[in-house]
N, C-alpha and C. Protein backbone atom coordinates (compact mmCIF):
# COMPACT_ATOMS: atom_id res chain seq x y z
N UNK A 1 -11.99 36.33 4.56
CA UNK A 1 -11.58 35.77 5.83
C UNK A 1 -11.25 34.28 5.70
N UNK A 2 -11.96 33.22 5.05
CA UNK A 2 -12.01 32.14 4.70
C UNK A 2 -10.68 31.59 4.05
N UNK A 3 -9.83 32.74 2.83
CA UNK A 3 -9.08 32.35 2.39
C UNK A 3 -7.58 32.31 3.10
N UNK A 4 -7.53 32.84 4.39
CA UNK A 4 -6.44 32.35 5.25
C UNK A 4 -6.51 31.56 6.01
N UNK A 5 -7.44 30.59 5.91
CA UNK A 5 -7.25 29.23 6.59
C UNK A 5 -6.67 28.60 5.96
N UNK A 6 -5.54 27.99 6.56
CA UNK A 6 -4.73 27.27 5.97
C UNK A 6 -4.67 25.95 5.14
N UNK A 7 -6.12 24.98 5.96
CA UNK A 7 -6.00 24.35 5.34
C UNK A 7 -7.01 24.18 4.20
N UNK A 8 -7.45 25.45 3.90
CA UNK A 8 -8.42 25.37 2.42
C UNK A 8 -7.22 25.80 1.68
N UNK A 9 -6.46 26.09 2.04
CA UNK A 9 -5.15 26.58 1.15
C UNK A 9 -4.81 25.81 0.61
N UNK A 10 -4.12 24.71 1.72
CA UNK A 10 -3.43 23.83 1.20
C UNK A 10 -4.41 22.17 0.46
N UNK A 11 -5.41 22.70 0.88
CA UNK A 11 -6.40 22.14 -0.09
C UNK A 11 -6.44 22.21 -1.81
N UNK A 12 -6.56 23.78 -1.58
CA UNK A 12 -6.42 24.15 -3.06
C UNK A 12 -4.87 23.67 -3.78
N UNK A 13 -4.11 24.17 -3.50
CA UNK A 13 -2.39 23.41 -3.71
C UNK A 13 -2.50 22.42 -3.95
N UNK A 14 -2.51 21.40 -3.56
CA UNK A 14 -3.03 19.89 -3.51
C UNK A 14 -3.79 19.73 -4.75
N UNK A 15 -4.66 20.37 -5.15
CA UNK A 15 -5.14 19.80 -6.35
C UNK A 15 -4.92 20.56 -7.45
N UNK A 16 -4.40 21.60 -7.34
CA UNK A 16 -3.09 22.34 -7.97
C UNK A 16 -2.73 21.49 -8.81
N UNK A 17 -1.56 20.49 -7.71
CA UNK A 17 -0.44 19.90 -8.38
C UNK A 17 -1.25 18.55 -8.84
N UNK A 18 -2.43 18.40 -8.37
CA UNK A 18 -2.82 17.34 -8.84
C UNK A 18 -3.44 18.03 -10.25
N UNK A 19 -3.31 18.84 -10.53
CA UNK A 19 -4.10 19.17 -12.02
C UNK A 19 -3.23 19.74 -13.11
N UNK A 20 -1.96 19.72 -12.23
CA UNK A 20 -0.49 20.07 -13.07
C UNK A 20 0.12 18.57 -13.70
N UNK A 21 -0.04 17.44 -12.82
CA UNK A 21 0.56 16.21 -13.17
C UNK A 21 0.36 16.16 -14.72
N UNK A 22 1.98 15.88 -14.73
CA UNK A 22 2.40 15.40 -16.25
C UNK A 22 1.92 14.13 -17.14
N UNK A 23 1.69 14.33 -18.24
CA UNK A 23 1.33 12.71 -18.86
C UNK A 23 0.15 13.06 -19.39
N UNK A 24 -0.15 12.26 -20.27
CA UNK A 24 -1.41 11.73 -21.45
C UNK A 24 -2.51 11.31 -20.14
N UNK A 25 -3.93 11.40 -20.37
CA UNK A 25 -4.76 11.48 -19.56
C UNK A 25 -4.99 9.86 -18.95
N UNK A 26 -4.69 9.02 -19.71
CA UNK A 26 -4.65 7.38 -19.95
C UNK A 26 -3.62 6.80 -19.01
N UNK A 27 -2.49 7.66 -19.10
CA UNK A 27 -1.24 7.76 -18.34
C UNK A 27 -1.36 7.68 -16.54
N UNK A 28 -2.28 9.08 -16.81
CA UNK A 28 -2.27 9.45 -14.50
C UNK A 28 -3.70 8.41 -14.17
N UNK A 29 -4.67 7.96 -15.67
CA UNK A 29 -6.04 7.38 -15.01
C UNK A 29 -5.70 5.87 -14.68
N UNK A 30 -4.23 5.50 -15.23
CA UNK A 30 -3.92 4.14 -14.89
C UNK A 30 -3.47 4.15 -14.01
N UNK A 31 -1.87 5.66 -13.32
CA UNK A 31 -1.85 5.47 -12.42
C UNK A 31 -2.62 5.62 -11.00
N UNK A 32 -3.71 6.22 -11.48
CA UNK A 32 -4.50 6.13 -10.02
C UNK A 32 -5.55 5.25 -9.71
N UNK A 33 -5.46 4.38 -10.89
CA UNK A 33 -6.46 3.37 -10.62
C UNK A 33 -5.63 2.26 -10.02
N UNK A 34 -4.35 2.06 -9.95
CA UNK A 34 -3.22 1.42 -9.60
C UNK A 34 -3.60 1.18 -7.96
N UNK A 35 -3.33 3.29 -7.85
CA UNK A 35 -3.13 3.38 -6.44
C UNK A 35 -4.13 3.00 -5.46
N UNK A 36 -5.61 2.90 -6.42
CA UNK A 36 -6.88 2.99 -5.54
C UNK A 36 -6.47 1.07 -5.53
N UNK A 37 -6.32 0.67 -6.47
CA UNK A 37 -6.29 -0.56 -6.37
C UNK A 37 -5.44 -1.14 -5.01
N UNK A 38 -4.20 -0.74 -4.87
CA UNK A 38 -3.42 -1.29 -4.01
C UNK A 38 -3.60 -0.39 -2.30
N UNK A 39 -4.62 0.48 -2.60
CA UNK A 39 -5.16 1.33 -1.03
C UNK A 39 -6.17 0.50 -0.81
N UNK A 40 -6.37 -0.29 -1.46
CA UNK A 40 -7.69 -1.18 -1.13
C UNK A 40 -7.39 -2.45 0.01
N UNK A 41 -6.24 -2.49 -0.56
CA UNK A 41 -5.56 -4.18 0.15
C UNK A 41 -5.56 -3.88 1.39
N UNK A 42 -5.38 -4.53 2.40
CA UNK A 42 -4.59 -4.52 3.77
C UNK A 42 -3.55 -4.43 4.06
N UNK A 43 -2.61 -3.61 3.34
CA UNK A 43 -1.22 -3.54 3.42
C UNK A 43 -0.75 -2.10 4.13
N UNK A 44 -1.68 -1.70 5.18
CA UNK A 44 -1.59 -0.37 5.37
C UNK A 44 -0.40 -0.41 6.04
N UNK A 45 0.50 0.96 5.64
CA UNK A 45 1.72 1.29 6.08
C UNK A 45 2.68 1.05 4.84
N UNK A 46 2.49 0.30 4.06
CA UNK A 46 3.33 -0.50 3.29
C UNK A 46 2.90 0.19 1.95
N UNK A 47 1.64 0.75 1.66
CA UNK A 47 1.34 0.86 0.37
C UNK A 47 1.43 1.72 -0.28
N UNK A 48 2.06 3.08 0.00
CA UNK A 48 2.78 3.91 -1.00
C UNK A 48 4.25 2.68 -1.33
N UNK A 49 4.73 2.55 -0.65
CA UNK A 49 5.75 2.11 -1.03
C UNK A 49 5.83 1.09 -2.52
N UNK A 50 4.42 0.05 -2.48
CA UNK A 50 4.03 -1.15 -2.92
C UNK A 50 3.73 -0.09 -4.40
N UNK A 51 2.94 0.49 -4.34
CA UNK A 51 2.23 1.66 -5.26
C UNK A 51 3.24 2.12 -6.08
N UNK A 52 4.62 2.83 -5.57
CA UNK A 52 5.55 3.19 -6.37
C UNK A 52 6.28 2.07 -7.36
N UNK A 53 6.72 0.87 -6.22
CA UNK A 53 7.04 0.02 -6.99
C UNK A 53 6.42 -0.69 -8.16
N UNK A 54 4.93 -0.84 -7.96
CA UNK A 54 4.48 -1.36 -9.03
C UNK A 54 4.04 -0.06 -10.08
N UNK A 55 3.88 1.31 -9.61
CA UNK A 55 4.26 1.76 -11.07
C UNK A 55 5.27 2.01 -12.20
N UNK A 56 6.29 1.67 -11.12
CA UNK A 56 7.69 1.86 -11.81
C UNK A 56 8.03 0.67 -12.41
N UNK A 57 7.56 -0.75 -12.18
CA UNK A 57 7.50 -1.65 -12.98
C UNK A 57 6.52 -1.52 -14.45
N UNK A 58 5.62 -1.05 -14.33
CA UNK A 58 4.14 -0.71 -15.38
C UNK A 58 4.87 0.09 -15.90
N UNK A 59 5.46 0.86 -15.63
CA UNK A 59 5.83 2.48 -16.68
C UNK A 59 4.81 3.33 -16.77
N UNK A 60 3.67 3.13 -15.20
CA UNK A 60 2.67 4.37 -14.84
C UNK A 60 3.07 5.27 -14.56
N UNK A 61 2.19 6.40 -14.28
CA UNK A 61 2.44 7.76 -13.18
C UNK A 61 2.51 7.02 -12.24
N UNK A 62 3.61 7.93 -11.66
CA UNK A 62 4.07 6.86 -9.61
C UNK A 62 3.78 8.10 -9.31
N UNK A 63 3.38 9.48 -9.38
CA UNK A 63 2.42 10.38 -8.33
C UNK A 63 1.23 9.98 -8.66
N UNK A 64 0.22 9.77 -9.06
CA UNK A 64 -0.45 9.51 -9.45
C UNK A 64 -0.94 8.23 -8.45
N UNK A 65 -0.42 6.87 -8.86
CA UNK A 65 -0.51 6.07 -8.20
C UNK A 65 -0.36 6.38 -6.84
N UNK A 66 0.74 7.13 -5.81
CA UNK A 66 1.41 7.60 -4.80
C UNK A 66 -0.21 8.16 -4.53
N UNK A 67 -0.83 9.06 -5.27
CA UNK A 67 -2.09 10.00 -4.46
C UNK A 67 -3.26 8.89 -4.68
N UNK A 68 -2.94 7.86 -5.12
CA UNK A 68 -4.38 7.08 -5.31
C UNK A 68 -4.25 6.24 -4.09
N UNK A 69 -3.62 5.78 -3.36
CA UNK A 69 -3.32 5.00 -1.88
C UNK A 69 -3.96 5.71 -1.34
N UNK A 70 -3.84 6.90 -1.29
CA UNK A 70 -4.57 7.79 0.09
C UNK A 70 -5.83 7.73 0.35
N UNK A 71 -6.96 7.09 -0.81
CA UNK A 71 -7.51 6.54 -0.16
C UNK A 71 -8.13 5.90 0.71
N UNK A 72 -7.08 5.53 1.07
CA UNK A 72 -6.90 4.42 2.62
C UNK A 72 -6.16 5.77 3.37
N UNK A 73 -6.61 6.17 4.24
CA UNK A 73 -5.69 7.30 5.36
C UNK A 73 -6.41 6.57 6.42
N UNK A 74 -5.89 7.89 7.63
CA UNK A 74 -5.99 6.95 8.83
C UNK A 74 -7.90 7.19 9.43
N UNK A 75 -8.15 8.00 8.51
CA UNK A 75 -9.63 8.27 8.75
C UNK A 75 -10.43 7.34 8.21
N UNK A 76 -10.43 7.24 7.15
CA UNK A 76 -11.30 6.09 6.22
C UNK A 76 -10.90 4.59 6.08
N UNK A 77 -9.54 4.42 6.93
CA UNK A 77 -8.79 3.01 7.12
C UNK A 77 -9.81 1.85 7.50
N UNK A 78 -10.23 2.38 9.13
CA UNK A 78 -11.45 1.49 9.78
C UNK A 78 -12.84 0.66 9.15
N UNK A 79 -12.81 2.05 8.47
CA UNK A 79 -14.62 2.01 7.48
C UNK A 79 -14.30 1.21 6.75
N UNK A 80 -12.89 1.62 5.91
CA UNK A 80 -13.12 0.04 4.22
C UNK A 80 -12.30 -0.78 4.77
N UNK A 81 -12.12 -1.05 5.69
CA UNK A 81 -11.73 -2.39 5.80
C UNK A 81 -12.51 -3.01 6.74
N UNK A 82 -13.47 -2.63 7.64
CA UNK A 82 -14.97 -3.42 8.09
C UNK A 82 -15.59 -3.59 6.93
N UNK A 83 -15.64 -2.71 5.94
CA UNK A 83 -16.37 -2.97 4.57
C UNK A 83 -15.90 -4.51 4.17
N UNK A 84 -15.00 -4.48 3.68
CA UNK A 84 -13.80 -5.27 3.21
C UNK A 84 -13.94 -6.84 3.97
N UNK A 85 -14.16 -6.60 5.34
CA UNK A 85 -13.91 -7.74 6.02
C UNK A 85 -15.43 -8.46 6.27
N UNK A 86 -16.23 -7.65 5.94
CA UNK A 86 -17.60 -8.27 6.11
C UNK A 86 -18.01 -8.89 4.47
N UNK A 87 -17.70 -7.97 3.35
CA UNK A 87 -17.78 -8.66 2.55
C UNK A 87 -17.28 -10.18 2.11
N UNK A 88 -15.99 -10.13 2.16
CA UNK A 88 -15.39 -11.22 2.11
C UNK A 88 -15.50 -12.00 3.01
N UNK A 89 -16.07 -12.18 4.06
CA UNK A 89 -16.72 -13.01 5.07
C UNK A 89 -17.92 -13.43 4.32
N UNK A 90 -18.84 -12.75 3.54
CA UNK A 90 -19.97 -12.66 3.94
C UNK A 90 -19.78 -13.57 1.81
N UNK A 91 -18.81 -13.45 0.97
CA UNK A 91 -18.70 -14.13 -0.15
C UNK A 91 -17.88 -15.64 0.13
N UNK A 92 -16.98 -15.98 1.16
CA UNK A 92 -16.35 -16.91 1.51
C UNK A 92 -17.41 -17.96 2.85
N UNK A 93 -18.46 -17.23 3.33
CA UNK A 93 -19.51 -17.73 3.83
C UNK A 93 -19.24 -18.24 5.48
N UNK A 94 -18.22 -17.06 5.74
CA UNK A 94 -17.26 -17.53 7.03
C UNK A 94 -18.37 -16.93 8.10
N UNK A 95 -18.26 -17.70 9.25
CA UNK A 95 -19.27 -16.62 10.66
C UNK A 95 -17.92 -15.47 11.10
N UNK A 96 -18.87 -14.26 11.42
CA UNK A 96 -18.39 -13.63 12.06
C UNK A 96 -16.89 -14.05 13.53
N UNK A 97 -16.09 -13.66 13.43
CA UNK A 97 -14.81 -13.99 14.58
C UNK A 97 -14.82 -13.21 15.58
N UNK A 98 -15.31 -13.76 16.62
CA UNK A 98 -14.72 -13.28 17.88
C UNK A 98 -13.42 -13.48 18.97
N UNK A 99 -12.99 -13.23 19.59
CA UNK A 99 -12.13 -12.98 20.50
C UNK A 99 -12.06 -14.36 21.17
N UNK A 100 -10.64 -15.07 20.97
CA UNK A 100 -10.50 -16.13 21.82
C UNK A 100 -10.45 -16.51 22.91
N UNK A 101 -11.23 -17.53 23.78
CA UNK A 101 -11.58 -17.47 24.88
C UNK A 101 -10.16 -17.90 25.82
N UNK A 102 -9.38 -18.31 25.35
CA UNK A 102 -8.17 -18.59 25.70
C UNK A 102 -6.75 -18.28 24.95
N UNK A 103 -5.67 -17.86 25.71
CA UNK A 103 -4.77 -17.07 25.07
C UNK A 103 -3.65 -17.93 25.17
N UNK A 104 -3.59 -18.58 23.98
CA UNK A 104 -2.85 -19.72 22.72
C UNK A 104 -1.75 -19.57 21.45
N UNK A 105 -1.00 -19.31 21.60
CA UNK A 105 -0.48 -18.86 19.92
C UNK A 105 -1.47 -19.24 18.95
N UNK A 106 -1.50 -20.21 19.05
CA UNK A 106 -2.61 -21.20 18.17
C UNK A 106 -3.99 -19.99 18.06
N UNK A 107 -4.81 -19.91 19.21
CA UNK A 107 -6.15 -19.45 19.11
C UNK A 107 -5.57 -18.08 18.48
N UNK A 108 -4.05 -17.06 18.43
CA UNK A 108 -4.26 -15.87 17.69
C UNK A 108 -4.30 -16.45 16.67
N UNK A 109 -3.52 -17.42 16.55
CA UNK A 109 -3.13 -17.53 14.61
C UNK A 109 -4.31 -17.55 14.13
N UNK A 110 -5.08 -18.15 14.45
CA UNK A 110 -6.39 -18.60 13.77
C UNK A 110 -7.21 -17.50 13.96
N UNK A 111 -7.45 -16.58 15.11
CA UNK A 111 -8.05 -15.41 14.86
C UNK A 111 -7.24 -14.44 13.56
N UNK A 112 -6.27 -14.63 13.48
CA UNK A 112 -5.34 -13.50 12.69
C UNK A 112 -5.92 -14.03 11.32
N UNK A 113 -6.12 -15.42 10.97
CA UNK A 113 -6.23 -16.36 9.70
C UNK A 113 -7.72 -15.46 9.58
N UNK A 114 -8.46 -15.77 10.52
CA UNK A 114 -10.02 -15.96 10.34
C UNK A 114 -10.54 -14.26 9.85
N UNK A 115 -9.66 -13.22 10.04
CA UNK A 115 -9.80 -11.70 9.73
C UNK A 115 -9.06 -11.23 8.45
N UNK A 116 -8.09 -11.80 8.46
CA UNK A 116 -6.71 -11.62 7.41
C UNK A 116 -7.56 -11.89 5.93
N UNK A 117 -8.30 -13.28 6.26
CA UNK A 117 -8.39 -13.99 4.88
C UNK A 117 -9.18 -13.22 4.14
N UNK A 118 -10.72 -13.33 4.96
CA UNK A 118 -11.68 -12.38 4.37
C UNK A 118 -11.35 -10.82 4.23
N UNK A 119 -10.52 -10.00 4.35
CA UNK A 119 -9.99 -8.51 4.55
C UNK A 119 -9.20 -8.59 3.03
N UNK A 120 -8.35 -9.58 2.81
CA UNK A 120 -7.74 -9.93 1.19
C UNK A 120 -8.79 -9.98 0.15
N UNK A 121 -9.86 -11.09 0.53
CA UNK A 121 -10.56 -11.18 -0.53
C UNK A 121 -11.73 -10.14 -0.51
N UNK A 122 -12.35 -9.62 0.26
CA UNK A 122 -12.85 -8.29 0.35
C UNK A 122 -12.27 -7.22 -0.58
N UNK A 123 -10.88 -6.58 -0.07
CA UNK A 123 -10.11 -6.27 -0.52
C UNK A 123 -9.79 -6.12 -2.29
N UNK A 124 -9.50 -7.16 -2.49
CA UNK A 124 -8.76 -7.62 -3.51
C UNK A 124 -10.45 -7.08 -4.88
N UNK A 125 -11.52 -7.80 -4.25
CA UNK A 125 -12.42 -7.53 -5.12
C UNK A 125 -13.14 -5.83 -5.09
N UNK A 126 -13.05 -5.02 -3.88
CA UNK A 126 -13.43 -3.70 -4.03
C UNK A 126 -12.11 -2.84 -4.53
N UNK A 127 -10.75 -3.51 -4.26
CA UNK A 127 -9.63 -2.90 -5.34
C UNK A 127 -10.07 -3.13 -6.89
N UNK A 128 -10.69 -4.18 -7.47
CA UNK A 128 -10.89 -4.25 -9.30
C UNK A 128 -12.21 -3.37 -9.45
N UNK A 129 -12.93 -3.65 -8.64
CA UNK A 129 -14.43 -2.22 -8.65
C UNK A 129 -13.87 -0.99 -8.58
N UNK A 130 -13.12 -0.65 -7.61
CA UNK A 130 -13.13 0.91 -7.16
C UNK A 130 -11.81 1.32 -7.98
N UNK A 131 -10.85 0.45 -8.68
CA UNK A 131 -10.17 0.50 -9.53
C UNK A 131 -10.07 0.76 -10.68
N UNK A 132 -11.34 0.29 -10.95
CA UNK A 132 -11.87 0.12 -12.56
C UNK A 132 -12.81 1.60 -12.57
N UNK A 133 -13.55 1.59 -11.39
CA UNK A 133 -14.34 2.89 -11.80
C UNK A 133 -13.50 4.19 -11.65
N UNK A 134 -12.69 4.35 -10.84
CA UNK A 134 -11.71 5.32 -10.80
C UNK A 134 -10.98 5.63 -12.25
N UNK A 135 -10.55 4.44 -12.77
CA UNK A 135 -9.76 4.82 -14.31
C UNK A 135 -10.60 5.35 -14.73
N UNK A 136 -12.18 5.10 -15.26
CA UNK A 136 -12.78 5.79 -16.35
C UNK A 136 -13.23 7.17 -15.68
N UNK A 137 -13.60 7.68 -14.19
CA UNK A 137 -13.66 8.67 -14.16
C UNK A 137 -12.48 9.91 -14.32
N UNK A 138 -11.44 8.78 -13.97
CA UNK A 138 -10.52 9.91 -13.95
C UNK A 138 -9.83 10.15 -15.61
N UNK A 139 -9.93 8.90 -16.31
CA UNK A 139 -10.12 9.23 -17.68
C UNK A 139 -10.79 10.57 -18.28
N UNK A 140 -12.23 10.18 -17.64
CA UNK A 140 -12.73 11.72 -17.94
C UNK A 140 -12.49 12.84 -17.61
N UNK A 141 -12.23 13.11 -16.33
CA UNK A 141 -12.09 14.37 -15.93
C UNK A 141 -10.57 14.72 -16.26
N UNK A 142 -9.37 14.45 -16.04
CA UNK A 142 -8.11 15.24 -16.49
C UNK A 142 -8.32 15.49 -17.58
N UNK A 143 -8.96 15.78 -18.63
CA UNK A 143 -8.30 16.62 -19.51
C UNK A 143 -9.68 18.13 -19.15
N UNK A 144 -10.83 17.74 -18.81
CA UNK A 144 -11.66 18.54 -17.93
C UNK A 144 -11.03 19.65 -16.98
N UNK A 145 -10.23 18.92 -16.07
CA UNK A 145 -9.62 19.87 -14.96
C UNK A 145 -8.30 20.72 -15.44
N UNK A 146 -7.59 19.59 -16.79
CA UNK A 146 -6.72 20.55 -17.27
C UNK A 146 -6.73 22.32 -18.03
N UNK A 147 -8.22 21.88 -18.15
CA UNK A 147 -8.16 23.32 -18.85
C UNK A 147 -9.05 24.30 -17.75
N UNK A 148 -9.15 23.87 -16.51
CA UNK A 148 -10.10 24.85 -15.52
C UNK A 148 -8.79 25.89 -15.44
N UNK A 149 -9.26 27.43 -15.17
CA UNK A 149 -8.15 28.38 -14.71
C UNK A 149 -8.34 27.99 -13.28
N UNK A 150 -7.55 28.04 -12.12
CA UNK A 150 -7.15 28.21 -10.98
C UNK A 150 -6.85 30.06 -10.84
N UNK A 151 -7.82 30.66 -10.12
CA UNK A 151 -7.12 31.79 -10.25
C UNK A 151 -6.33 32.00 -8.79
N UNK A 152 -5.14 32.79 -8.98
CA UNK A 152 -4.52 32.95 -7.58
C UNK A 152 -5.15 33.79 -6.58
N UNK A 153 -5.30 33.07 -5.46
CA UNK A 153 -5.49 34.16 -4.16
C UNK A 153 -4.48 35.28 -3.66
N UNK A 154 -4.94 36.15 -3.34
CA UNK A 154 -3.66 37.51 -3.24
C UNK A 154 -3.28 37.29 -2.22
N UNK A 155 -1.91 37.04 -2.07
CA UNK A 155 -0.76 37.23 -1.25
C UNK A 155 -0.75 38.04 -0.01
N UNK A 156 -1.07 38.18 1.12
CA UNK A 156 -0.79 38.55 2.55
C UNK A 156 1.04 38.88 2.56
N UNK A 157 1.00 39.76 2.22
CA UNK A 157 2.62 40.90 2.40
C UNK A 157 3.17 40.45 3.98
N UNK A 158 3.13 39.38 4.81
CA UNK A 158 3.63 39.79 5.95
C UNK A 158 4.67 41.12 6.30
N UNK A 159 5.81 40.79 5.39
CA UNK A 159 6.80 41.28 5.54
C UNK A 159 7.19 42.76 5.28
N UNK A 160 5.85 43.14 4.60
CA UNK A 160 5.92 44.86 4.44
C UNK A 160 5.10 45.42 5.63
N UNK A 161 4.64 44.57 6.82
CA UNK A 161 4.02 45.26 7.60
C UNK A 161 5.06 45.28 9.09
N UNK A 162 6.18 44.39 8.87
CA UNK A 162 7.27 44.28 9.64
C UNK A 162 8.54 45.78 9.42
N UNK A 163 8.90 45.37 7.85
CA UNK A 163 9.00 46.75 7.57
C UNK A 163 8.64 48.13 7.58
N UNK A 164 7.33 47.93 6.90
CA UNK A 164 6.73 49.66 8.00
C UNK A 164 6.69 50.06 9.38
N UNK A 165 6.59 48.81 10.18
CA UNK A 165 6.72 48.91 11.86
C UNK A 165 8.65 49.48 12.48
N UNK A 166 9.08 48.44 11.75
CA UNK A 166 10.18 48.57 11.50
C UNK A 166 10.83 50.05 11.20
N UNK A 167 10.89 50.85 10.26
CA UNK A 167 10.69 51.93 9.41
C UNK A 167 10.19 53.16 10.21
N UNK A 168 8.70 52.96 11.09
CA UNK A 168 8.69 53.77 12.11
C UNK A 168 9.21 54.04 13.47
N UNK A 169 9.75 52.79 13.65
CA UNK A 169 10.50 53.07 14.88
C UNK A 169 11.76 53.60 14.41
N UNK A 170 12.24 53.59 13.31
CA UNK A 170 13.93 53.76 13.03
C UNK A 170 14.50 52.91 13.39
N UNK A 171 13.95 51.54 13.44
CA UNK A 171 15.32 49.96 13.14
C UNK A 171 15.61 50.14 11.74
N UNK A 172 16.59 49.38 11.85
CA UNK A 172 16.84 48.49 10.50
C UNK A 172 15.90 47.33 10.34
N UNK A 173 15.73 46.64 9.02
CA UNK A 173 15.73 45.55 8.83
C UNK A 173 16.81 44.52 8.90
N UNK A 174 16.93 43.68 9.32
CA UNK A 174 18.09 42.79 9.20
C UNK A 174 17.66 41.13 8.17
């Protein structure tokens, strides 16, 4: 029953192709340490894009890198980057920012400055951690996952049960 939910399906698929990706194991563990690196930043919206480009400069895996951003989705966005923004507050030795009591260009800029800064350097330092530990795990495991069998789930025939319906009434198929 379990295996026609769709999205354990497309769960499984997903790491399918993630266990099909081409390349030397050194190859996809750089590019996804790339990607975790640059899902780390504050560049959300921007960072597949950033991700491709800088693997295609490196001569990394750019899927690879491309699936290491995701990291950052729109679920786990909030969490590491309060992470992110308290750290780097909390290494740059800044007080907490609240909400300006008056509405200034000036008082956003400086709210925008006072969140922005620490969210980079937060950032920037749980991208070389979560970067660095990502390469060596994933070092390890692809050549691990390369040799797991995936066995296939059996196929749901829709279309022979259209046909037999079909078949008993005396339609055609078309």
């Amino acid at each position: 029953m379990w295996r026609g939910v769709g999205f354990i399906r497309q769960t499984k698929l997903m790491l399918v192709r993630f266990v099909r990706l081409r390349g030397l194991p050194e190859e996809i563990a750089k590019g996804v340490a790339l990607g975790i690196f640059i899902g780390m930043t504050p560049t959300f919206g921007f960072q597949m894009a950033i991700a491709l480009l800088f693997a295609y400069m490196l001569r990394e895996n750019r899927l690879a890198a491309i699936l290491g951003v995701w990291v950052t989705n729109p679920v786990t966005a909030p969490v590491i980057y309060a992470v992110e923004y308290e750290m780097g507050r909390l290494l740059l030795g800044m007080p907490r920012t609240s909400l300006p009591t008056e509405f200034t260009w000036s008082a956003y800029a400086d709210l925008g400055w006072n969140i922005l800064y620490p969210i980079w350097v937060g950032g920037i330092i749980a991208g070389i951690i979560l970067g660095s530990l990502a390469y060596f795990v994933t070092l390890r495991m692809v050549p691990i996952v390369k040799n797991w069998r995936v066995p296939r789930w059996p196929r749901r025939h829709w279309h022979r049960k259209f046909k037999n319906r079909n078949a008993e009434r005396g339609t055609r198929d078309e």
